[in-house]
Protein backbone atom coordinates (compact mmCIF):
# COMPACT_ATOMS: atom_id res chain seq x y z
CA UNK A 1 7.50 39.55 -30.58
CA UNK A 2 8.08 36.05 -29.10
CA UNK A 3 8.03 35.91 -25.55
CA UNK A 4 10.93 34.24 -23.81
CA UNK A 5 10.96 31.37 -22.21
CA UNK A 6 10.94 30.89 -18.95
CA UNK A 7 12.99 27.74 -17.13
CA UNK A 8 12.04 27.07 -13.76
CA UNK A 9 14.48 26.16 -10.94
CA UNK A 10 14.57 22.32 -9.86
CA UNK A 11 14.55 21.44 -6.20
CA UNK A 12 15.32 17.98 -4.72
CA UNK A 13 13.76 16.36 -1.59
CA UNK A 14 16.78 14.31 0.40
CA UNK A 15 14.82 11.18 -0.75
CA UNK A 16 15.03 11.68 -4.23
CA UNK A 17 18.70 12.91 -4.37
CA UNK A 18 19.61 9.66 -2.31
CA UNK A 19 17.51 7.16 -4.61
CA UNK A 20 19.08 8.89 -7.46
CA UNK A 21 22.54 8.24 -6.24
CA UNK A 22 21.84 4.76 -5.74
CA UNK A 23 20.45 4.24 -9.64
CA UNK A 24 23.10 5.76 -10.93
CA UNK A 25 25.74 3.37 -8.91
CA UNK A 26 23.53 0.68 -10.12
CA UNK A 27 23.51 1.78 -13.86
CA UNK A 28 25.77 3.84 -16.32
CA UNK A 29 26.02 7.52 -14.98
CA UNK A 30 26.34 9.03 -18.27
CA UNK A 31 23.56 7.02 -19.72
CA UNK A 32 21.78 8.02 -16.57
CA UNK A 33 23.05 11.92 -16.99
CA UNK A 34 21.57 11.53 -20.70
CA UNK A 35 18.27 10.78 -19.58
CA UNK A 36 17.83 13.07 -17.30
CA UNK A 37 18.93 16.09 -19.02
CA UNK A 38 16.16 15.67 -21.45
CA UNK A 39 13.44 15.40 -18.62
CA UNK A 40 14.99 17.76 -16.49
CA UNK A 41 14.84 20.52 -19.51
CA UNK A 42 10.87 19.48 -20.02
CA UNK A 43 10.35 19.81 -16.57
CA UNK A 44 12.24 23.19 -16.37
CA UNK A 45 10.20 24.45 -20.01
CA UNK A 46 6.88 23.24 -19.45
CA UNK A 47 5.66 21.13 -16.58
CA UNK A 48 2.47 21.19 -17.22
CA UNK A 49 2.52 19.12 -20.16
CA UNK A 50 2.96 15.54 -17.91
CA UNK A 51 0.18 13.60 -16.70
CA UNK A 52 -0.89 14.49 -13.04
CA UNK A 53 -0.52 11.20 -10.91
CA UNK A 54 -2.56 13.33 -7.93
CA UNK A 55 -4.08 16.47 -8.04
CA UNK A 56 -0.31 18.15 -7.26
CA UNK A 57 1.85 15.69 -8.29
CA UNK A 58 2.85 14.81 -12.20
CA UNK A 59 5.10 12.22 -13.36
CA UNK A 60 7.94 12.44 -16.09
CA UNK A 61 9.10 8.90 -17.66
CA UNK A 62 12.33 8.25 -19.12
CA UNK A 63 12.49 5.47 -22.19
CA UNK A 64 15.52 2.74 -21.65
CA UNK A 65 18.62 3.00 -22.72
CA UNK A 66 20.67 0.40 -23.28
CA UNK A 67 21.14 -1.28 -19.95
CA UNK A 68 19.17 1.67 -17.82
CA UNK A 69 15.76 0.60 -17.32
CA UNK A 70 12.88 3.46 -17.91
CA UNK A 71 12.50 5.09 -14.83
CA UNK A 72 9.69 7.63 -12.92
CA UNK A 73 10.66 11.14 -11.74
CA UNK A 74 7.73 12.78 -9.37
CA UNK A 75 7.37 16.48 -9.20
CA UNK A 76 5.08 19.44 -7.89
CA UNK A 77 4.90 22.60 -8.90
CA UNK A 78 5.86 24.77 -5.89
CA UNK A 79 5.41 28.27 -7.77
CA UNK A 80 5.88 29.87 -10.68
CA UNK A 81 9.50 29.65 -10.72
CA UNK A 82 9.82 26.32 -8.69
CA UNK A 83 9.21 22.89 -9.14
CA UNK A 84 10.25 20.10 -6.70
CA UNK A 85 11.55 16.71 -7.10
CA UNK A 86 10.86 13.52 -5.62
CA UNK A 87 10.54 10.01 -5.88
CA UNK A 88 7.79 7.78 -4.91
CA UNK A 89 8.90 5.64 -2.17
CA UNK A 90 6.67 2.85 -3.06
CA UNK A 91 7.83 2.39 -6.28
CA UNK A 92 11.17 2.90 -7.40
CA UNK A 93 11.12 1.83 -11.23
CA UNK A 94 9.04 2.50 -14.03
């Protein structure tokens, strides 16, 4: 029998949820809502399928869409059930 699968929660640092805001002010919010659904649910299923930026941290990239430019979204997984997510201050496009 198939096992189910398990989503984890998401968490957001203050950072992240602020520099989010302000890219989706800048750009389309449903283009930007589109995006991140679809790295949001990879993140959730299986994070340990993107490439590790440090030895905690991995990094999911979202392609362009029409006037939104790719951008980065930073994570660590806190536990089995949590992940958290944050930007990377340095760098705030892809």
């Amino acid at each position: 029998m198939a096992e189910t699968p398990r989503y984890r929660t998401l968490s957001e640092d203050e950072l992240y949820t602020a520099q989010l805001a302000d890219f989706m002010e800048r750009y389309s919010p449903e283009r930007v809502d589109a995006a991140l659904m679809g790295i949001y649910w990879g993140i959730c299923r299986n994070p340990s399928v993107y490439p590790q930026t440090t030895w905690n941290v991995r990094q999911a990239k979202s392609r362009s869409i029409g006037t939104v430019p790719a951008f980065k979204v930073l994570f660590q997984v806190q536990d089995e059930n949590t992940v958290r997510l944050f930007m990377d201050r340095r760098n705030q496009r892809a």
